[in-house]
N, C-alpha and C. Protein backbone atom coordinates (compact mmCIF):
# COMPACT_ATOMS: atom_id res chain seq x y z
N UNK A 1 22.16 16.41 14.16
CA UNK A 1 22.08 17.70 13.56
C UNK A 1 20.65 18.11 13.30
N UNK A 2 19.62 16.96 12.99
CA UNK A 2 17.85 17.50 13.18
C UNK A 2 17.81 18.36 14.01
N UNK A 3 18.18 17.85 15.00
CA UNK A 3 18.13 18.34 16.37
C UNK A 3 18.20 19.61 16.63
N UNK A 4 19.56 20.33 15.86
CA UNK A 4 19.82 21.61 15.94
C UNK A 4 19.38 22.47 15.19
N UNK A 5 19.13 21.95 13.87
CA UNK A 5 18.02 22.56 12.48
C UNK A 5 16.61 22.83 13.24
N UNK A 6 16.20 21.81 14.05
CA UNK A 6 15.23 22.50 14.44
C UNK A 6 15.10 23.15 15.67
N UNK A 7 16.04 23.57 16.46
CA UNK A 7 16.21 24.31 17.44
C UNK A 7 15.98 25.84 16.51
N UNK A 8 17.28 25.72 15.85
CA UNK A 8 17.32 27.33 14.69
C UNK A 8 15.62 28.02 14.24
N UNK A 9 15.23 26.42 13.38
CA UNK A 9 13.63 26.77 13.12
C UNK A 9 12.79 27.45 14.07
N UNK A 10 12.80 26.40 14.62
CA UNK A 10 11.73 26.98 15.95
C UNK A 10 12.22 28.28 16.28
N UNK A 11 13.18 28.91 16.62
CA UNK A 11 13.73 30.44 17.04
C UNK A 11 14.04 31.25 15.87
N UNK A 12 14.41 30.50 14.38
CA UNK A 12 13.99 31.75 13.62
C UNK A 12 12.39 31.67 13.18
N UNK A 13 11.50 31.12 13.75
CA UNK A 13 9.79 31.19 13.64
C UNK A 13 9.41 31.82 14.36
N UNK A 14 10.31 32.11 16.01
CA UNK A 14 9.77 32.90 16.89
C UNK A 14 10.04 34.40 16.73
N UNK A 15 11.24 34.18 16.22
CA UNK A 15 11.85 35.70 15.32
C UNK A 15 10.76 36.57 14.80
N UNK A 16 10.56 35.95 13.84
CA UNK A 16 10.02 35.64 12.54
C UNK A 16 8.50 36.19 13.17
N UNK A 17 7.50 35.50 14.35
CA UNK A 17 6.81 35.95 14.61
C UNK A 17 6.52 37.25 15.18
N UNK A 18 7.67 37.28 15.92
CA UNK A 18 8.16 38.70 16.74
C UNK A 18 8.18 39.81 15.79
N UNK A 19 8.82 39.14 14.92
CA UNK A 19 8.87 40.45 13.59
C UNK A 19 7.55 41.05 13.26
N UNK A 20 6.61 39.90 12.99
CA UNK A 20 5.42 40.08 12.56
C UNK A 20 4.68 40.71 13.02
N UNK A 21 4.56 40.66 14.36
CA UNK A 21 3.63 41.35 15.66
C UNK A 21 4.38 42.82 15.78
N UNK A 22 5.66 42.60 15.65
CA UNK A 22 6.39 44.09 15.70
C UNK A 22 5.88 45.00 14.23
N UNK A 23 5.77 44.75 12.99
CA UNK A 23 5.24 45.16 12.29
C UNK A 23 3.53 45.61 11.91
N UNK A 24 3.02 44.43 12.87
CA UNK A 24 1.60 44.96 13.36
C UNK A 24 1.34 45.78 14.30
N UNK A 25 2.26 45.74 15.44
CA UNK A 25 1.84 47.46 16.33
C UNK A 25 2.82 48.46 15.67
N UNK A 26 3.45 48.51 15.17
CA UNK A 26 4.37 49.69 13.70
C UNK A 26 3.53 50.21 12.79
N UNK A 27 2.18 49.52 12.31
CA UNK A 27 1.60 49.58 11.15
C UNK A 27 0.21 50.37 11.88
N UNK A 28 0.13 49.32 13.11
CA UNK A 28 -0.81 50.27 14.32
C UNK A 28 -0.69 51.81 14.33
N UNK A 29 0.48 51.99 14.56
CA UNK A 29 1.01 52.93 14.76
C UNK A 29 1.12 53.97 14.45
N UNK A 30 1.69 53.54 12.83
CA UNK A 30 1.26 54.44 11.73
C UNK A 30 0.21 54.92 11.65
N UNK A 31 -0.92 53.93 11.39
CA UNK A 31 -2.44 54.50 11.16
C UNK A 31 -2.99 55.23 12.15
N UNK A 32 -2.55 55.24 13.51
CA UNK A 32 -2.79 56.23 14.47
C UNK A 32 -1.99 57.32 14.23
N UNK A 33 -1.18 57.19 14.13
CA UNK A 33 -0.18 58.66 13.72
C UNK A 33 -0.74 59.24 12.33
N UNK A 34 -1.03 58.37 11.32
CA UNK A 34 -1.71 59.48 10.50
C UNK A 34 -3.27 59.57 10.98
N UNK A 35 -4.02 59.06 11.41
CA UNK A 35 -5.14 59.45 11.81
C UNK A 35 -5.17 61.03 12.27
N UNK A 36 -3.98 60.63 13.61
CA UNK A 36 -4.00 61.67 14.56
C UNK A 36 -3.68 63.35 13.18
N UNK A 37 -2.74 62.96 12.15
CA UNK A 37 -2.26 64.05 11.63
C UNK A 37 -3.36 64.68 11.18
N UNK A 38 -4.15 63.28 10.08
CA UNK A 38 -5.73 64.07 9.59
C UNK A 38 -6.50 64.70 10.56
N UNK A 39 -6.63 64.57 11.48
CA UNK A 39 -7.37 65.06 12.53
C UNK A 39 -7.20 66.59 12.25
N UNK A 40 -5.38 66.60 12.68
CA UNK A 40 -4.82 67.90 12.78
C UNK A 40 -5.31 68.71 11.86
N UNK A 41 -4.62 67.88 10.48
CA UNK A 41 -4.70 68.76 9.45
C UNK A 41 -6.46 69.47 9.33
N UNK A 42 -7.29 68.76 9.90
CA UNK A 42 -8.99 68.89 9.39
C UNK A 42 -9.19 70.18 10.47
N UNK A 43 -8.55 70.31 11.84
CA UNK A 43 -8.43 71.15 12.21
C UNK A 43 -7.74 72.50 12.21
N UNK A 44 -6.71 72.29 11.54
CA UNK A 44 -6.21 73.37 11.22
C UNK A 44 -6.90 74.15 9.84
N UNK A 45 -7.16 73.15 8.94
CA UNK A 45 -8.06 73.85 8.13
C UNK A 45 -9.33 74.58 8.68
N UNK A 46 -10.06 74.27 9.43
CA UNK A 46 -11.22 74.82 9.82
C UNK A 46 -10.86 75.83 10.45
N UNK A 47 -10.08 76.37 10.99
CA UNK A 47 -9.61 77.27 11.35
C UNK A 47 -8.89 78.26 10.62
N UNK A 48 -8.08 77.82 9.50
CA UNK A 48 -7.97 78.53 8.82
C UNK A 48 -9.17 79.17 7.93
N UNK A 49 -10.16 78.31 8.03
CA UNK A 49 -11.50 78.81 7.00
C UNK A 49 -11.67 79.78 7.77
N UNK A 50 -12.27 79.71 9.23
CA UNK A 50 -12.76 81.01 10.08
C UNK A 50 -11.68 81.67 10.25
N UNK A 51 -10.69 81.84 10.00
CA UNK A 51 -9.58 82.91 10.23
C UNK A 51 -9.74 84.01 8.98
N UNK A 52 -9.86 82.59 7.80
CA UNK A 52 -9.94 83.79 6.15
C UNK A 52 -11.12 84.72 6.11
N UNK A 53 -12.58 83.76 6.60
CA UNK A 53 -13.87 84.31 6.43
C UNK A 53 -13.77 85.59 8.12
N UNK A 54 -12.82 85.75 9.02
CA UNK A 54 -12.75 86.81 9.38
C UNK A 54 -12.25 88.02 9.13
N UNK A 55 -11.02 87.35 8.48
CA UNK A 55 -10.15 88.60 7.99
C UNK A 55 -10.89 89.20 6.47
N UNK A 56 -11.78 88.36 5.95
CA UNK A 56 -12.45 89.03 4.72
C UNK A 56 -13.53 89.81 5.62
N UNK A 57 -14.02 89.56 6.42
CA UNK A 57 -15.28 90.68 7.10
C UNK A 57 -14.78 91.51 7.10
N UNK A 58 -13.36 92.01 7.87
CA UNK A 58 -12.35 93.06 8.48
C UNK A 58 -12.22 93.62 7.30
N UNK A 59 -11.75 93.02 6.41
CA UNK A 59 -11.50 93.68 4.80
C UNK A 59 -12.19 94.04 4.51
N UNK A 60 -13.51 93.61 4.40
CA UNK A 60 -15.29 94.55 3.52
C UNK A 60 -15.30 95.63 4.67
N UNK A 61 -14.83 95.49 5.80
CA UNK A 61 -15.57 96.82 7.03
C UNK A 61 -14.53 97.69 6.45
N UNK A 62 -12.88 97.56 6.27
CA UNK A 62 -12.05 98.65 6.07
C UNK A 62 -12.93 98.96 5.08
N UNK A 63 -13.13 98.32 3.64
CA UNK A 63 -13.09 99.27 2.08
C UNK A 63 -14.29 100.10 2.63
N UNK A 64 -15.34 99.24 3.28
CA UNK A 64 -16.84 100.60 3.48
C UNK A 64 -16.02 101.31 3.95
N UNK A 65 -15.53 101.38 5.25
CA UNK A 65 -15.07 102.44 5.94
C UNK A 65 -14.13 103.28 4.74
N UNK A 66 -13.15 103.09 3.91
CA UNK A 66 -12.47 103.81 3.32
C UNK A 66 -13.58 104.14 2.40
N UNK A 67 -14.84 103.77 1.93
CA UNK A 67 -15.31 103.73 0.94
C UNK A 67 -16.49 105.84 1.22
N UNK A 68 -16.48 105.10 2.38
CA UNK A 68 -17.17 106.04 3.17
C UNK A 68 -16.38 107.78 3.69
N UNK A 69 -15.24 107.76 3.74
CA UNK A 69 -14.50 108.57 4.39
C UNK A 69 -13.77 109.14 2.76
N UNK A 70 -13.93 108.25 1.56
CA UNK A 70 -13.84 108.88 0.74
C UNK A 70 -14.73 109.60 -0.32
N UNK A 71 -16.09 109.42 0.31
CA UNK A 71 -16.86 110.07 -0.47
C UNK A 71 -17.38 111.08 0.47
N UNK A 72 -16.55 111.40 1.61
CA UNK A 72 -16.95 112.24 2.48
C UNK A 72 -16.02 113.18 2.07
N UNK A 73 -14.98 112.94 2.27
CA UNK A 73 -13.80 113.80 1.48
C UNK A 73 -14.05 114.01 0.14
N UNK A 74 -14.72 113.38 -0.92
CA UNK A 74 -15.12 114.19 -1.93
C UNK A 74 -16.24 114.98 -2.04
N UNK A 75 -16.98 115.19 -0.89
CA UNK A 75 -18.48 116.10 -0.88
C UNK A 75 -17.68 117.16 -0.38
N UNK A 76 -16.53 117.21 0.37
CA UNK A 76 -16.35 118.00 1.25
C UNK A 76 -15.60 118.70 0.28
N UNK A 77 -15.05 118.40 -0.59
CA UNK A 77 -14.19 118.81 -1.28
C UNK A 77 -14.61 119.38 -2.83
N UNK A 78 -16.25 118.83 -2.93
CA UNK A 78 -16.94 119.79 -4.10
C UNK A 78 -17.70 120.54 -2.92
N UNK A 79 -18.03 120.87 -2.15
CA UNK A 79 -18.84 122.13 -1.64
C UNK A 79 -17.30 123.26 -1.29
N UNK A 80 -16.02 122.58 -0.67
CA UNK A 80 -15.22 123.56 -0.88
C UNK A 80 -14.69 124.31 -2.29
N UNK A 81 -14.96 123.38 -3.18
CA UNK A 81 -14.93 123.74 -4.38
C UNK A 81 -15.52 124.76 -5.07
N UNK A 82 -17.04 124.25 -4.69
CA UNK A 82 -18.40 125.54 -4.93
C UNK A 82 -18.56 126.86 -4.32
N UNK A 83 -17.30 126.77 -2.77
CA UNK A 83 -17.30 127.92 -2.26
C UNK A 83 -16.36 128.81 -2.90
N UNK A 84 -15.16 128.08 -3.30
CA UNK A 84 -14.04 128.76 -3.51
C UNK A 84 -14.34 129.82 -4.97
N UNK A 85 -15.19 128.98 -5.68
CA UNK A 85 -15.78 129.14 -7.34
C UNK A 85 -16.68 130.54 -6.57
N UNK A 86 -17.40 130.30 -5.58
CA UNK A 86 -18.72 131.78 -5.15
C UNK A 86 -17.35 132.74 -5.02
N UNK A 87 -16.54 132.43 -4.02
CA UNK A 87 -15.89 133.67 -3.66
C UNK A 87 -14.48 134.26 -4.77
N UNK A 88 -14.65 133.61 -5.65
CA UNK A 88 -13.79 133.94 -6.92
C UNK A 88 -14.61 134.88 -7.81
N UNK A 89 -15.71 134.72 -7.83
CA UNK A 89 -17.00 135.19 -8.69
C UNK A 89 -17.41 136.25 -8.01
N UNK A 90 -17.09 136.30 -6.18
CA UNK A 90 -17.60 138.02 -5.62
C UNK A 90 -16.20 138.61 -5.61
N UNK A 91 -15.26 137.60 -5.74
CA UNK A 91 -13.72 138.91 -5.95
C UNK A 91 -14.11 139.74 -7.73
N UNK A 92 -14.22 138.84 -8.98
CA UNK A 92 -14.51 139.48 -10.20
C UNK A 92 -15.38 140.54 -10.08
N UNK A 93 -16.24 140.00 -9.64
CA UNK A 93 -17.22 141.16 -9.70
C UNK A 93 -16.84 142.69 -8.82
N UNK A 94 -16.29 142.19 -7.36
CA UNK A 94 -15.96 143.46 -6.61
C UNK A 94 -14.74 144.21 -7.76
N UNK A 95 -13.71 143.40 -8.20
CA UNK A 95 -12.86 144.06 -8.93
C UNK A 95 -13.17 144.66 -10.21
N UNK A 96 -14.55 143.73 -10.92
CA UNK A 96 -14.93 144.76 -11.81
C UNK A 96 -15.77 146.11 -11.57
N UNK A 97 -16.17 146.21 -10.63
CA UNK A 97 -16.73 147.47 -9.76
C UNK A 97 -15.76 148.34 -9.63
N UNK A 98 -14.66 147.90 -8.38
CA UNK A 98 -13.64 148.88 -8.46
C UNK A 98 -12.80 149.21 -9.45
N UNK A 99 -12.60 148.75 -10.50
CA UNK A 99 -12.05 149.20 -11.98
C UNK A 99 -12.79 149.96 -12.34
N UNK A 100 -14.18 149.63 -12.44
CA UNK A 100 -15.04 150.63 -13.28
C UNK A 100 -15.02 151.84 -11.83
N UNK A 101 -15.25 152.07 -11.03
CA UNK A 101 -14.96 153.33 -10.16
C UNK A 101 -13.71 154.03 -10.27
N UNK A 102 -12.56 153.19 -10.25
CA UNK A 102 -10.86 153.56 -10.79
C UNK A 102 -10.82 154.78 -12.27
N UNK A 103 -12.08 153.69 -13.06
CA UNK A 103 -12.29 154.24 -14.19
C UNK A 103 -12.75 156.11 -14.31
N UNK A 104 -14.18 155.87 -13.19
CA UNK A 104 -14.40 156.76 -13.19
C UNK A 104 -13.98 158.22 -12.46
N UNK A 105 -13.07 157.51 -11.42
CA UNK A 105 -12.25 158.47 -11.07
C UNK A 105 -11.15 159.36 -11.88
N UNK A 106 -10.73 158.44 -12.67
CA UNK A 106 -9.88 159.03 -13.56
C UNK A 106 -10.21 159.80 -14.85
N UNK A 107 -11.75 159.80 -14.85
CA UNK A 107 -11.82 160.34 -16.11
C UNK A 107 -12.55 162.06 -14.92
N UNK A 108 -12.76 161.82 -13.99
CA UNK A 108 -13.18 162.78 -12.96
C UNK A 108 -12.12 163.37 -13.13
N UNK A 109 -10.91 163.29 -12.47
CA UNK A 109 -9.73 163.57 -12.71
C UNK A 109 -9.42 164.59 -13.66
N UNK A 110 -9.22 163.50 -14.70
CA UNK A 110 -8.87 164.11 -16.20
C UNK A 110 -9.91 165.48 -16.09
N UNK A 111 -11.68 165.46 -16.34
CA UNK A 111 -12.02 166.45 -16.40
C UNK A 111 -11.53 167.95 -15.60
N UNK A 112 -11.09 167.49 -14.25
CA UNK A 112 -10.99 168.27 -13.51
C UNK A 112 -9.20 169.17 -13.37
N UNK A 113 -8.65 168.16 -13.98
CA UNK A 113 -7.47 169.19 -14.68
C UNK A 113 -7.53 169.69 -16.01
N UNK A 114 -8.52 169.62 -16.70
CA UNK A 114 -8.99 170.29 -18.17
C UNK A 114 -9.62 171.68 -17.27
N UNK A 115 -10.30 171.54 -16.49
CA UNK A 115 -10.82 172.52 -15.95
C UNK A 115 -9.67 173.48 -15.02
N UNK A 116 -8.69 172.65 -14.12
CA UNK A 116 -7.73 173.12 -14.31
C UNK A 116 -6.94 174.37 -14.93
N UNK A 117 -6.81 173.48 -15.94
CA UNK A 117 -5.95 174.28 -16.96
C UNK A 117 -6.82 175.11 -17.54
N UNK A 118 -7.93 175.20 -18.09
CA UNK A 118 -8.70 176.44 -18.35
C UNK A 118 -8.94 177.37 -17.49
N UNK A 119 -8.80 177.65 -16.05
CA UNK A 119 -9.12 178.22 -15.13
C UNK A 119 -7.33 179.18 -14.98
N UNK A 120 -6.40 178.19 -15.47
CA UNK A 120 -5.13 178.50 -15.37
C UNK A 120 -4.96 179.39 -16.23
N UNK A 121 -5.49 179.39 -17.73
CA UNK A 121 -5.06 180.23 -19.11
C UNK A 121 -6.24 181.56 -18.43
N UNK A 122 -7.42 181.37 -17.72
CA UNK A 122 -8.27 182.38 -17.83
C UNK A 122 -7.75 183.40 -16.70
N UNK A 123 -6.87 182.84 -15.79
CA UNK A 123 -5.87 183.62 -14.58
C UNK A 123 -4.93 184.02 -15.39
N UNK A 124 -4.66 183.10 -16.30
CA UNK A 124 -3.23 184.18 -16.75
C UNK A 124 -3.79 184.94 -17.79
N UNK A 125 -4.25 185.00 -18.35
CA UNK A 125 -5.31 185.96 -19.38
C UNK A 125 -5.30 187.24 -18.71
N UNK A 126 -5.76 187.00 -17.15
CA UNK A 126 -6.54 187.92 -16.45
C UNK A 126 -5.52 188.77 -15.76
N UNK A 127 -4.52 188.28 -15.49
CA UNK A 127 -3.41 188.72 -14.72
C UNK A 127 -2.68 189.63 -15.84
N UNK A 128 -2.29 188.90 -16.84
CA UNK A 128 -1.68 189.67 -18.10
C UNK A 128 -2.25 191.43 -18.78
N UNK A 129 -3.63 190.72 -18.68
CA UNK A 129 -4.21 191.65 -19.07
C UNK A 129 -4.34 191.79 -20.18
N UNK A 130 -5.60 193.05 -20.95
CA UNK A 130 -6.03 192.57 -22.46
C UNK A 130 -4.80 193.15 -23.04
C-alpha cells in the first residue's frame, strides 16, 4: 500500500504543481489585463482632457460671439432708439406748429364771420332803409 500512497503523492504534487503554474500564468494574466486596462483608462482620460479643453474653447468662442452680436444688437437698438426719440420730437413740434396754425385759422375765421355778420346787419340796415 506505500506503494500506492505514493503513486497518489507524487500525482497529487504534480496536480498540485500544475495548479501552481496555472495560477502563475492566471495571475500573469491578470496583471496584463489590468495593465492593459490602465493603459486604456490613461488613454481615454487624455482624451477626454483634450475633448473638455476643446469643447471649453468652442464655449468661450460661442459666449464672445454671443457676447458680441449682443452688444451689437444693443447699439443698434439705442441709436434706433435715439432715432425714434428725434422723430417723435419733429412729430411734437410739427404738431405743435400745426395746432398753433389750426389755432390761427380759427380765430381768422371767427374774425371773419364777425365781419360777416356786421357786413350782414349793415346790408340789411341798408336794404331796409332808415
Amino acid at each position: 500500500m506505500k506503494r500506492s500512497i505514493k503513486g497518489v503523492d507524487a500525482l497529487e504534487n504534480e496536480i498540485n504543481g500544475r495548479f501552481n503554474a496555472y495560477d502563475e500564468k492566471i495571475a500573469l494574466l491578470d496583471k496584463k489585463i489590468d495593465d492593459k486596462f490602465a493603459e486604456l483608462d490613461k488613454k481615454i482620460d487624455e482624451k477626454f482632457t483634450i475633448l473638455d479643453r476643446k469643447i471649453d474653447e468652442k464655449v468661450n468662442e460661442l459666449m464672445r460671439r454671443i457676447d458680441e452680436v449682443d452688444g451689437k444688437a444693443e447699439s443698434r437698438s439705442n441709436s434706433l432708439s435715439a432715432r425714434i426719440d428725434s422723430i417723435n420730437a419733429r412729430i411734437d413740434a410739427m404738431y405743435g406748429e400745426l395746432n398753433g396754425r389750426i389755432n390761427g385759422l380759427a380765430e381768422r375765421i371767427d374774425k371773419f364771420y364777425e365781419l360777416l355778420g356786421g357786413m350782414y346787419e349793415t346790408l340789411i340796415k341798408q336794404v331796409s332803409g332808415p
